[in-house]
Protein backbone atom coordinates (compact mmCIF):
# COMPACT_ATOMS: atom_id res chain seq x y z
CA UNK A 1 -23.38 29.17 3.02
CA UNK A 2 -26.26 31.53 1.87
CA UNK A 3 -23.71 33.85 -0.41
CA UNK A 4 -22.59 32.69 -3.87
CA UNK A 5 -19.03 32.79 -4.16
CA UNK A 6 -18.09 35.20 -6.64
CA UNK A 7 -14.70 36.18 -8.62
CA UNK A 8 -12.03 39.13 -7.27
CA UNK A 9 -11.45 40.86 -10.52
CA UNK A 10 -9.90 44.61 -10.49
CA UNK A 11 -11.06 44.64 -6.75
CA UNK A 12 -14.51 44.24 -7.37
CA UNK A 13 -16.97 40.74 -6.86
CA UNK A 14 -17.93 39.42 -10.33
CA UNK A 15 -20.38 37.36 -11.33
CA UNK A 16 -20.95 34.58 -13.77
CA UNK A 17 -23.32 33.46 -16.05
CA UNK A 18 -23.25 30.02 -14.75
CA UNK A 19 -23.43 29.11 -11.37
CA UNK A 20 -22.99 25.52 -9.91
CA UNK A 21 -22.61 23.63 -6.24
CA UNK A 22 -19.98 23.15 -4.03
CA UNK A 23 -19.90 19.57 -2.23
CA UNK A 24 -18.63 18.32 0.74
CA UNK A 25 -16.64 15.13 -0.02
CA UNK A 26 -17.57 13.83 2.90
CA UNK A 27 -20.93 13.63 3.00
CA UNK A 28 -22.26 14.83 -0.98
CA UNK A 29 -24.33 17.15 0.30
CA UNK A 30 -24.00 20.94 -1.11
CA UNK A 31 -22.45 23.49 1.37
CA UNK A 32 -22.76 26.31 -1.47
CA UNK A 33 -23.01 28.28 -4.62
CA UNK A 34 -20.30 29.51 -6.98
CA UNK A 35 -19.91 31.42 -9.56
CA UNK A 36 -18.11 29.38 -12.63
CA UNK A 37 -15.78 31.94 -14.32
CA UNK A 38 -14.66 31.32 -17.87
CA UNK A 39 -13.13 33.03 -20.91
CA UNK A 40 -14.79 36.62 -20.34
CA UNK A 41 -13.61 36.33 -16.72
CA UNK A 42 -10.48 35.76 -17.87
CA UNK A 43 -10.49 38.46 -20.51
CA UNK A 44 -11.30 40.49 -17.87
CA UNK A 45 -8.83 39.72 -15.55
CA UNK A 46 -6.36 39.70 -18.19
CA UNK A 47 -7.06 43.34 -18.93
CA UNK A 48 -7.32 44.68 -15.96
CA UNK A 49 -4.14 43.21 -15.08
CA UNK A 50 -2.24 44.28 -17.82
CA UNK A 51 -3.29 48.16 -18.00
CA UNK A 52 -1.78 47.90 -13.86
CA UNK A 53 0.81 46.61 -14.93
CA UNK A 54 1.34 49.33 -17.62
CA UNK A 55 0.20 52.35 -15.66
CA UNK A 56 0.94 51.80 -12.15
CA UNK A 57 4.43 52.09 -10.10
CA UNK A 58 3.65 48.55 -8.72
CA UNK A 59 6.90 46.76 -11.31
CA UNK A 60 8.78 49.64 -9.97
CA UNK A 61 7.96 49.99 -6.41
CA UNK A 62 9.80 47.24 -3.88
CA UNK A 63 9.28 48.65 -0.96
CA UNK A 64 5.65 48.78 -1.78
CA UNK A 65 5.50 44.76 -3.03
CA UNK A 66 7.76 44.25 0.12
CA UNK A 67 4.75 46.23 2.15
CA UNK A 68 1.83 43.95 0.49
CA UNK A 69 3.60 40.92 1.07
CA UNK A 70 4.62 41.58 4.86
CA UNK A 71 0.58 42.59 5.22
CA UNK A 72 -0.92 39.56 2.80
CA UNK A 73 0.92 37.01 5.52
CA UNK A 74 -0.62 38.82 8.39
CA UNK A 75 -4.31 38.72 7.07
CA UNK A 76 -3.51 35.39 6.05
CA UNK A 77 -2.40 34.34 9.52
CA UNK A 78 -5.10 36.59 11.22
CA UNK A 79 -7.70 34.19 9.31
CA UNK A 80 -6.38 30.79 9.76
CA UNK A 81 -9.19 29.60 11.65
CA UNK A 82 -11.92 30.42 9.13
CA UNK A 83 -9.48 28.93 6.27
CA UNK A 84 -9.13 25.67 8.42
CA UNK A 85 -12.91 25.33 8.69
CA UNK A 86 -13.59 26.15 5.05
CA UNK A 87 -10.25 23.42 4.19
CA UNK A 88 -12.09 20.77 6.02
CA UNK A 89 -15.70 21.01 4.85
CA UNK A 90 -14.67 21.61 1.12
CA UNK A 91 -11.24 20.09 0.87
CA UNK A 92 -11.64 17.22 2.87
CA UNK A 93 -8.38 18.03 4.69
CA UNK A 94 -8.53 16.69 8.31
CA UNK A 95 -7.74 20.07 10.97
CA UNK A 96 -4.08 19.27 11.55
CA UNK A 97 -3.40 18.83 7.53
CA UNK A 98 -6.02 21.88 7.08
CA UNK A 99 -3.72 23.53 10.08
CA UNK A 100 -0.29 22.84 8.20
CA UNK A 101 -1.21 23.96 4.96
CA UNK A 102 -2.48 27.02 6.07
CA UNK A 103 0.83 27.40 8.65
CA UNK A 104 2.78 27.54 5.33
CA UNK A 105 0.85 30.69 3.50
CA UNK A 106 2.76 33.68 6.02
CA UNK A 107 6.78 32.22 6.34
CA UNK A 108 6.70 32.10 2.02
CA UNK A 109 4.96 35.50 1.70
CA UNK A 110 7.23 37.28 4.09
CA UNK A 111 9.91 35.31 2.45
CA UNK A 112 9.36 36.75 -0.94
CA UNK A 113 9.14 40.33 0.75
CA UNK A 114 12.43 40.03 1.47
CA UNK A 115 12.98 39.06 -2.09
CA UNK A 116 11.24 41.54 -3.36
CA UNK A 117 14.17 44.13 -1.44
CA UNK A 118 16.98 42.11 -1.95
CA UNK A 119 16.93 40.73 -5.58
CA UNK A 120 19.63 41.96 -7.72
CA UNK A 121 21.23 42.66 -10.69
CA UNK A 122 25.31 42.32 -11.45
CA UNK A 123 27.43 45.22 -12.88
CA UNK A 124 31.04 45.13 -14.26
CA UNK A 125 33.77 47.49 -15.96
CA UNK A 126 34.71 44.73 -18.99
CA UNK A 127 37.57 47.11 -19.97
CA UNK A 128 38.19 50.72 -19.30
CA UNK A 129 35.61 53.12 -19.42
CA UNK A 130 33.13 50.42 -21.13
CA UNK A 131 30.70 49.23 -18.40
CA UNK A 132 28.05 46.76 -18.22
CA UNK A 133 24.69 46.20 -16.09
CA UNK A 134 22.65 43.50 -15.73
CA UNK A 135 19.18 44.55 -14.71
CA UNK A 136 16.11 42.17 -13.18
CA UNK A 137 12.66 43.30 -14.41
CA UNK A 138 8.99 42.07 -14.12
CA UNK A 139 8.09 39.93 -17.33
CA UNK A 140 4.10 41.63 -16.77
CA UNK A 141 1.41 39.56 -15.88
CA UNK A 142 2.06 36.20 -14.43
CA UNK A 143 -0.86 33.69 -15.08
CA UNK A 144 -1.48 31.06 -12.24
CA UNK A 145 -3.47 27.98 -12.50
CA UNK A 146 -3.50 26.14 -8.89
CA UNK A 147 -4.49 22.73 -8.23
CA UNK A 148 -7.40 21.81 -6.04
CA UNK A 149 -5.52 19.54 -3.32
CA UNK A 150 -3.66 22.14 -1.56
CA UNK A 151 -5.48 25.34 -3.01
CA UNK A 152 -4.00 27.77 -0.55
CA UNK A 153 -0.45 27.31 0.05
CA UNK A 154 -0.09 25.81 -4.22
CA UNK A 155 -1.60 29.24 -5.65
CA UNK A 156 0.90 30.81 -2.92
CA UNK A 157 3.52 29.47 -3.77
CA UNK A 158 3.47 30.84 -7.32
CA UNK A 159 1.47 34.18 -6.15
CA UNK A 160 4.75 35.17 -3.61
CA UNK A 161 7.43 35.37 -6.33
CA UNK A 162 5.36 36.68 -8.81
CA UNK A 163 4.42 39.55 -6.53
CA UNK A 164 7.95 40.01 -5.46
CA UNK A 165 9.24 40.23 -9.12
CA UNK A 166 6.72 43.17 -9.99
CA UNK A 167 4.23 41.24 -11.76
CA UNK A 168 0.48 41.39 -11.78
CA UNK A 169 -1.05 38.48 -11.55
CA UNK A 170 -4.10 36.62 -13.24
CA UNK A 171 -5.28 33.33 -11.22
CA UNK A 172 -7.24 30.44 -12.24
CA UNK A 173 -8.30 28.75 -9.17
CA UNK A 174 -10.44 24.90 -9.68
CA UNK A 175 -14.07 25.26 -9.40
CA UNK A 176 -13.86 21.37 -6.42
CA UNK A 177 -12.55 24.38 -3.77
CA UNK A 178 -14.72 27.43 -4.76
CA UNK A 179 -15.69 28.11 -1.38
CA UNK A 180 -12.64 28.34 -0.21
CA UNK A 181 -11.34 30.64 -3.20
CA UNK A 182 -13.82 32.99 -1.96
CA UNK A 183 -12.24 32.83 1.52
CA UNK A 184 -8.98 33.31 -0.04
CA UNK A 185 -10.25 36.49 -2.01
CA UNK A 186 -11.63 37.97 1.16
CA UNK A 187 -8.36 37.92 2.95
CA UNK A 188 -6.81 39.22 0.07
CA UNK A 189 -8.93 42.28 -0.13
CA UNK A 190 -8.87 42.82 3.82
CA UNK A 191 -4.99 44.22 2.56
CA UNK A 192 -5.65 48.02 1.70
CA UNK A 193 -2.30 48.32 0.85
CA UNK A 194 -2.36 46.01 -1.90
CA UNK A 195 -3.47 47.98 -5.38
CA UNK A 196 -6.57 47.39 -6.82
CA UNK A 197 -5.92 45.20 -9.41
CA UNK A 198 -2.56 43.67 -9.13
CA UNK A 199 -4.38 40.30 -8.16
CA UNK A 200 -7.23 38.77 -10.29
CA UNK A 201 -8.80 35.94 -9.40
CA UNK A 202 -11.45 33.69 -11.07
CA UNK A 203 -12.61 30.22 -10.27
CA UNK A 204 -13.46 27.58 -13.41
CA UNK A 205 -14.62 24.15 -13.95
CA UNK A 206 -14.05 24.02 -17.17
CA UNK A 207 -10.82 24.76 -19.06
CA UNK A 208 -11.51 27.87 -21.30
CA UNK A 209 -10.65 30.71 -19.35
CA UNK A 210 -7.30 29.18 -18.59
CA UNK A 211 -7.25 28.48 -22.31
CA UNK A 212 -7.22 31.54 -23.32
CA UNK A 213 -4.47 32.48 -20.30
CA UNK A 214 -1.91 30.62 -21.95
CA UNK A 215 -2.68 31.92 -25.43
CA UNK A 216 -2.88 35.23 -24.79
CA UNK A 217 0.10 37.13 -25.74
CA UNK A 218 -0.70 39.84 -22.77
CA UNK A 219 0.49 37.14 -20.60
CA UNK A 220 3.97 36.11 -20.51
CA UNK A 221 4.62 33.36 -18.53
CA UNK A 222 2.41 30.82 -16.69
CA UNK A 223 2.87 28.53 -13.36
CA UNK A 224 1.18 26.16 -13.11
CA UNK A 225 1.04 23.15 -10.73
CA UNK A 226 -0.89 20.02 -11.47
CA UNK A 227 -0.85 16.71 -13.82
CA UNK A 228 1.73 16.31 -16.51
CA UNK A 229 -0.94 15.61 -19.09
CA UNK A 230 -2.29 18.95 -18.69
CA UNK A 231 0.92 20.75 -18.95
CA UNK A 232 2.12 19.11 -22.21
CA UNK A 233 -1.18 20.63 -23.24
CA UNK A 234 0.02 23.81 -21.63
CA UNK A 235 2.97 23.45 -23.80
CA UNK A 236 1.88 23.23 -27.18
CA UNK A 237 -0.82 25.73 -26.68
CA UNK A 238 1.37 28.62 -25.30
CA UNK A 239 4.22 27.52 -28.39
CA UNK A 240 3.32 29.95 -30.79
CA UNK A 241 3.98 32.70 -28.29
CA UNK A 242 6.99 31.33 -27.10
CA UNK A 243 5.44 31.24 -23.51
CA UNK A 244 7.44 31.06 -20.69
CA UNK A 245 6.23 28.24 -18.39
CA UNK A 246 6.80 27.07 -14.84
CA UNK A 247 5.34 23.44 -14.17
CA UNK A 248 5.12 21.28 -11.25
CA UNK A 249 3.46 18.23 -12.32
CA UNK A 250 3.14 14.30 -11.13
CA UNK A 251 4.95 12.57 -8.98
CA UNK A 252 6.01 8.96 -8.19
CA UNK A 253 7.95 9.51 -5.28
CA UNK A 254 9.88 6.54 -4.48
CA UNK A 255 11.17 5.48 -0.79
CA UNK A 256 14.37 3.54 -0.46
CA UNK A 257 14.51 1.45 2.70
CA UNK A 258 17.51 0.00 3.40
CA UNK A 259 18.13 -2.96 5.66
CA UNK A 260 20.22 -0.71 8.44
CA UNK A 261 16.70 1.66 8.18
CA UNK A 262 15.58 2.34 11.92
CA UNK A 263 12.14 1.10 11.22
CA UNK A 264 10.46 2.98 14.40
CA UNK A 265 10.74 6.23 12.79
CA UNK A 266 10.32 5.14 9.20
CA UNK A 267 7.04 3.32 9.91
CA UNK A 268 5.25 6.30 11.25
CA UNK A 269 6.69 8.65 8.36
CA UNK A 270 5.91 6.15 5.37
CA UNK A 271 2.31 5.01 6.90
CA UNK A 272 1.55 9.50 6.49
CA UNK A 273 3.81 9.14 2.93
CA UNK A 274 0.53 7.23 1.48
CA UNK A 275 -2.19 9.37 3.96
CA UNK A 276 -1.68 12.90 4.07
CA UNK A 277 -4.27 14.70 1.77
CA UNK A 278 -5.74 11.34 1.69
CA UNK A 279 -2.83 10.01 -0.57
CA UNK A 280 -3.43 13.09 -3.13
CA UNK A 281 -0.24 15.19 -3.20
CA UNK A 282 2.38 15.06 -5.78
CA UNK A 283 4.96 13.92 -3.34
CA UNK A 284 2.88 10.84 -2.10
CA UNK A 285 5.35 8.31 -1.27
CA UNK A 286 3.38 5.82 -3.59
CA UNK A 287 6.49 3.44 -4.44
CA UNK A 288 8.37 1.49 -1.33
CA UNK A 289 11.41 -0.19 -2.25
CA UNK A 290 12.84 -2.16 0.67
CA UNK A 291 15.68 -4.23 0.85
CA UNK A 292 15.82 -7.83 1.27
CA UNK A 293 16.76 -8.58 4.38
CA UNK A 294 14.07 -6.80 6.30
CA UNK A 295 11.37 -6.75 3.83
CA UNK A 296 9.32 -9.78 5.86
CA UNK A 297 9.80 -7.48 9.12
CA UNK A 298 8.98 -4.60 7.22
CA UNK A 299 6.05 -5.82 5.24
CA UNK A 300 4.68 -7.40 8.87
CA UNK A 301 4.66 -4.39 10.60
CA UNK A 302 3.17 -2.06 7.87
CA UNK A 303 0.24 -3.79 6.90
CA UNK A 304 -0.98 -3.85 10.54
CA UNK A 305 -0.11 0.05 10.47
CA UNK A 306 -2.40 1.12 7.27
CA UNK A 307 -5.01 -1.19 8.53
CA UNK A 308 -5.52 0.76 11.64
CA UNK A 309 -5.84 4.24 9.72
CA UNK A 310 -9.41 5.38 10.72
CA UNK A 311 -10.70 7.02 7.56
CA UNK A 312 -13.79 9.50 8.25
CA UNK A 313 -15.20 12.82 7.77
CA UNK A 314 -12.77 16.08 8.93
CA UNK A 315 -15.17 16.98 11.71
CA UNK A 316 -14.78 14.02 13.44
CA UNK A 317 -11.20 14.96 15.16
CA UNK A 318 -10.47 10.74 15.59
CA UNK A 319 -10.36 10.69 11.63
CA UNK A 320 -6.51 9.84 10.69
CA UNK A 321 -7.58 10.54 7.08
CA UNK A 322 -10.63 12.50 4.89
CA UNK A 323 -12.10 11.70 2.01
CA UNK A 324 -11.05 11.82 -1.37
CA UNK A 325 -11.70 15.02 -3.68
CA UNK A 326 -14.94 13.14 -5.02
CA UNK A 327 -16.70 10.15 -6.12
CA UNK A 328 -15.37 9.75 -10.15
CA UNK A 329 -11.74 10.08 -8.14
CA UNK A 330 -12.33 7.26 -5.84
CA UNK A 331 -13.82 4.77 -8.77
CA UNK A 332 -10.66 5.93 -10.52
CA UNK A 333 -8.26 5.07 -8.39
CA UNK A 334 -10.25 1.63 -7.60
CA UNK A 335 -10.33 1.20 -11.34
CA UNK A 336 -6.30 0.85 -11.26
CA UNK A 337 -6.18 -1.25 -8.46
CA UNK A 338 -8.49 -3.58 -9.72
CA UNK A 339 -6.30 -3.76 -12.99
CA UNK A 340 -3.24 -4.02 -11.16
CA UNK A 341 -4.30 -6.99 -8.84
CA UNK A 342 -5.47 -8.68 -12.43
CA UNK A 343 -2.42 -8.11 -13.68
CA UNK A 344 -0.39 -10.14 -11.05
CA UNK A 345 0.10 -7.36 -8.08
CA UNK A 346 -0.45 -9.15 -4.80
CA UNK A 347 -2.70 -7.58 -2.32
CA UNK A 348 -1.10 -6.72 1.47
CA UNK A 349 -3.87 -4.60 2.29
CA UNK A 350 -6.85 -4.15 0.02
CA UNK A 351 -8.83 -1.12 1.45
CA UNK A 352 -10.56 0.59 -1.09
CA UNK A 353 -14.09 1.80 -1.48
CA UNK A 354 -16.10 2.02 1.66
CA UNK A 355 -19.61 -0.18 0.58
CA UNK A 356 -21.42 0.27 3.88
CA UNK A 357 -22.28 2.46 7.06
CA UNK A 358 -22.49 5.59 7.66
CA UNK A 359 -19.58 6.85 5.42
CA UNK A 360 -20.89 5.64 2.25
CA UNK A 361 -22.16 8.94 1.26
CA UNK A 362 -18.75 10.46 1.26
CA UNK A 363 -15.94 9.48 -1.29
CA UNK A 364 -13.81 7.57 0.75
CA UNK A 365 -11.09 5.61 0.58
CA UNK A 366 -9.29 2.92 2.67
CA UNK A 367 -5.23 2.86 2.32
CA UNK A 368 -4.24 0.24 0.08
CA UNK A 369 -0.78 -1.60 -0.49
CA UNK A 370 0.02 -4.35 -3.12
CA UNK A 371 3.34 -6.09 -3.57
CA UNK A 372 4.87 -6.14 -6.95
CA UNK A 373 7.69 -8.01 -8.34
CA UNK A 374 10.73 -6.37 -9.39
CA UNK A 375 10.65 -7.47 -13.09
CA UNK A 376 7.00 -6.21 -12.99
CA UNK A 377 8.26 -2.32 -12.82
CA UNK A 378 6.17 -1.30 -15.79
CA UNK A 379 2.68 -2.11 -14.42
CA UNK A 380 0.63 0.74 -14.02
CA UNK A 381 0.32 1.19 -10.76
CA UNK A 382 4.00 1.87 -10.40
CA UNK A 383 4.48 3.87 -13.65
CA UNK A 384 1.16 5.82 -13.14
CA UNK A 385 0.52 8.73 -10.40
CA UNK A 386 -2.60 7.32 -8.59
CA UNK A 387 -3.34 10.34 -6.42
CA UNK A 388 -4.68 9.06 -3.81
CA UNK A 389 -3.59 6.66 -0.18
CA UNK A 390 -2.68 3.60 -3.05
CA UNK A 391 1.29 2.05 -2.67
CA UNK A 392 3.30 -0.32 -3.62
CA UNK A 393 5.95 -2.75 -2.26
CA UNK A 394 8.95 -4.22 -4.51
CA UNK A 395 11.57 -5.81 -2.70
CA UNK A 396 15.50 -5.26 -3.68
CA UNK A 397 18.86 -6.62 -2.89
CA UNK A 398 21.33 -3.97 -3.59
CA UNK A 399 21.85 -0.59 -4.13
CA UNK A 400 22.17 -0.71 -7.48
CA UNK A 401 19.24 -2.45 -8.32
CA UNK A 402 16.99 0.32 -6.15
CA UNK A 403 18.42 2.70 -7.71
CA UNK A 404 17.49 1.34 -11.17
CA UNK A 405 13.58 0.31 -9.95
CA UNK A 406 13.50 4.09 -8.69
CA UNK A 407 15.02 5.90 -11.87
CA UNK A 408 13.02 3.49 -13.81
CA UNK A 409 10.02 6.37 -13.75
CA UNK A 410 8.86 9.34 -16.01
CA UNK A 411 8.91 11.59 -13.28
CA UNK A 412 11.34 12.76 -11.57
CA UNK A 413 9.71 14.77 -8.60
CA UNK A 414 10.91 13.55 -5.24
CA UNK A 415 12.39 10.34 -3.67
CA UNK A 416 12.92 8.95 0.18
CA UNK A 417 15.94 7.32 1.24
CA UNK A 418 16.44 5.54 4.59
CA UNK A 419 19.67 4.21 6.03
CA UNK A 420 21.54 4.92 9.62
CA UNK A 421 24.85 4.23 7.04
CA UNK A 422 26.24 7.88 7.32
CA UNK A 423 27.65 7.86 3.72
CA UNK A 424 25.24 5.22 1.77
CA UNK A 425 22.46 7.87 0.82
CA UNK A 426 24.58 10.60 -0.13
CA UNK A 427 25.87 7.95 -2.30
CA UNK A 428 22.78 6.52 -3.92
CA UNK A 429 21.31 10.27 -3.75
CA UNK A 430 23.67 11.53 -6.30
CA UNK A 431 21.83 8.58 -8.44
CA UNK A 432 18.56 9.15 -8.68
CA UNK A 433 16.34 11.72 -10.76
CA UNK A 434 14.63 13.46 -8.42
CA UNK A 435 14.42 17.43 -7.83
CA UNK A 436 14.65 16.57 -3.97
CA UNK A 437 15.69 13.56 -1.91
CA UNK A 438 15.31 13.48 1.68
CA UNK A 439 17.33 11.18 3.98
CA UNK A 440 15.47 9.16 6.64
CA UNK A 441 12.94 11.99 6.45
CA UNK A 442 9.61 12.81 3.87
CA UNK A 443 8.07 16.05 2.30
CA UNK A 444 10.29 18.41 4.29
CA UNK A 445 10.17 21.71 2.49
CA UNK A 446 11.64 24.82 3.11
CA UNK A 447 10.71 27.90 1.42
CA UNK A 448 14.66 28.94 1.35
CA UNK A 449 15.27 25.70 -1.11
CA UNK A 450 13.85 25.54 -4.69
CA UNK A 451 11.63 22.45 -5.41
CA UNK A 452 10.56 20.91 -8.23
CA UNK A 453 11.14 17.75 -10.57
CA UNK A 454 13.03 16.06 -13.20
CA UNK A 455 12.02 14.61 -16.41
CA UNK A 456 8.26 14.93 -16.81
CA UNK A 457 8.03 16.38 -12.99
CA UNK A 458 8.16 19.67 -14.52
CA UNK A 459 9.69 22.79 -15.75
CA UNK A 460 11.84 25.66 -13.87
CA UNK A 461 11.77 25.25 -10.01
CA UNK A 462 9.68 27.38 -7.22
CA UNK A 463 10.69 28.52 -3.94
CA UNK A 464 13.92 29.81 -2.77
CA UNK A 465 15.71 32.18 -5.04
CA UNK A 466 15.50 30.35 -8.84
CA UNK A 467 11.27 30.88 -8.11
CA UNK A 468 11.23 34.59 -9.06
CA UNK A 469 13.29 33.63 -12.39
CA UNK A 470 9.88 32.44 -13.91
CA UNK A 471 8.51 36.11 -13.27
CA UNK A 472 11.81 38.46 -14.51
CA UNK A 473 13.19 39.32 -17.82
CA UNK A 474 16.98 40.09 -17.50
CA UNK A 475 18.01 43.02 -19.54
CA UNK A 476 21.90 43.99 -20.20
CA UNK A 477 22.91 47.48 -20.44
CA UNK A 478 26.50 48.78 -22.36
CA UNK A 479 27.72 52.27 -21.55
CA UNK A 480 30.79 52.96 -22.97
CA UNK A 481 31.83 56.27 -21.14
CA UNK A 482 35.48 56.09 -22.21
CA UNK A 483 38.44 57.45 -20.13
CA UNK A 484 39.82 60.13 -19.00
């Protein structure tokens, strides 16, 4: 790429005074130039949002939000070819995971057009001639600060409700997909419709621009989607303005297999559990619990499955799974497996690092699953989210005691439970701490259901209706007209 990609601030293409190089994961070699964004990009942004906010009809407009939104999904579909390439080279995403995350983007904008017609307040007549109203308006500018795994449909997914509410919106996107932020500002100014302004955009390696998001008091309430030691940062930073905040953060998603599971369709779902994104997505089904009686058979059969996962570059269409974001990641993540096999885990499939051929340039990583005993729960690589293809086995013999390895957790995000026993998971479901549970099924989400986590999974919940609450103050009106 010859251009440098540049920030989307008040419609224009802003520079920075630093610019850096985007890599390929795959490979390490540079595919581009970006422009790293910081705290006067953010000021910026910041400002221009706010005066739109102020001196626009965009907070008061729906059917023109409902007009955007409708036209933001069709640029975004119109482009999905050019975002799949850019997901793959920069993102590491192989085309079908490139293809789905994209496929996502138009059902949750048109979704939140419809919100942005349909969303309502509540009126009442509390006693004769004394009425009250209930009225939903836009908090003002929405900050967003989007993750770099899924950098298109995450930033989306807070963008939609945020637009539908009335807000303007200031975005922080991370500086590992900068090429592709650039993509996503292109399609975003392709929609004439949309006001100049409403959306600001700026990319960042660092952390002071977002910094100075959340401690701005000309910016309400942030979402944000990423790790939960970041967002207890968040937290105390935004306090003394009494920020409003919308987290999703980490994951440990457990998986329940019970003996009566019908292993031919859990195999194939639990084997993409620990591969999809190359193992680094929140919901990664990172902790397998299986039950006793068909943990051998189970065990058996998925270590020959995860050895046979072809790990290679995106543009090689045989590749079951890319690389991993970079190369600090992947020593990371070997780092804890290392310690965990130290510390007593027994290794079913080591994977790891690949040390020679051609791929060696690229930061990738082999699935890897280690057994753990039960009474071993508080090793790190059970209580820690790895992010990235790295599980674990523990083997139960009842209900109860699954329920207790899976709850046994600081998060709180997601869990898996298998069973053909028509009434034993909505039993064990109303158990566990998770903000979704799916039944002989995995990452399922629809944007008509909220999602989000438990404990230290996060704050507040995003899509379906509860997602716009993050972006709305609710304001009660008394008129007491009397009687006749």
């Amino acid at each position: 790429m010859s251009k440098i990609a540049l920030n989307w601030i008040n419609g224009e293409w802003v520079d920075s005074a630093i610019h850096k190089d985007s890599i390929n994961p795959a490979t390490g070699e540079k595919i581009g130039v970006y422009a790293d964004g910081g705290q006067a990009e953010a000021l910026k942004a910041i400002t221009v949002a706010k005066e739109v906010y102020k001196n626009s009809d965009w907070k008061h407009n729906r059917h023109l939000r409902y007009k955007v939104l409708n036209e933001l999904a069709d640029a975004f579909e119109a482009n999905t070819e050019r975002l799949k390439e850019i997901l793959m080279m920069e993102n590491g995403k192989v085309a079908r995971e490139a293809i789905f995350e994209i496929s996502l983007v138009a059902p949750k904008l048109r979704y939140y057009a419809a919100q942005a017609l349909t969303e309502f307040g509540r009126a009442l007549e509390t006693q004769p001639g004394r009425f009250s109203m209930l009225l939903a308006e836009p908090i003002g500018v929405a900050g967003i600060i989007a993750p770099w795994n899924s950098p298109i449909i995450l930033m989306i997914r807070s963008l939609a409700p945020a637009l539908a509410a009335g807000c303007t919106a200031v975005i922080k996107m991370p500086s590992q997909t900068a090429q592709t932020n650039y993509v996503i500002n292109e399609v975003m100014a392709s929609v004439k419709t949309l006001p100049i302004g409403v959306i600001n955009q700026f990319t960042e390696s660092g952390h002071a621009g977002a910094s100075l998001m959340v401690e701005s008091p000309d910016v309400p309430t942030i979402s944000y989607t990423g790790s939960t030691s970041t967002g207890s940062i968040l937290m105390q930073n935004g306090a003394s303005k009494l920020k409003r905040f919308g987290f999703e953060l980490g994951g440990k998603t457990p998986m329940l297999i019970f003996d009566d599971a019908n292993l031919d369709e859990a195999l194939p779902v639990l084997e993409k559990a620990i591969t999809v994104f190359a193992g680094q997505f929140c919901m990664t089904g990172s902790r397998i619990l299986v039950q006793s009686g068909i943990a051998n058979s189970f065990i058996t059969q998925f270590t020959k499955r995860l050895e046979k996962v072809k790990v290679g570059p995106a543009s090689d269409p045989t590749s079951d799974m890319g690389p991993i974001i970079d190369h600090a990641n992947v020593d990371r993540i070997d780092a804890l497996v290392e310690k965990a096999i130290v510390d007593g885990a027994e290794i079913l499939v080591r994977g790891g690092k690949i040390t020679h051929g051609s791929l060696t340039s690229g930061a990738f990583y082999r699935p890897t699953l280690l057994k753990v005993k039960p009474e071993d729960n508080k090793m790190d690589i059970v209580q820690q989210e790895i992010f990235g293809p790295v599980a674990t086995v523990q083997i139960f013999d009842t209900p109860e005691e699954a329920i207790a390895l899976a709850n046994d957790s600081q998060f709180g995000l997601a869990a898996s439970v298998w069973s053909q026993n028509v009434d034993l998971p909505l039993k064990v479901i109303r158990e566990l701490d998770a903000g979704t549970v799916w039944i002989n099924n995995w990452a399922v989400v629809n944007d008509e259901f909220e999602e989000g986590g438990y404990k230290m999974s996060g704050l507040g919940r995003l899509n379906g209706l509860n997602a716009i609450h993050d972006f709305v103050e609710y304001k009660h009106i008394f008129h007491g007209a009397g009687t006749l």
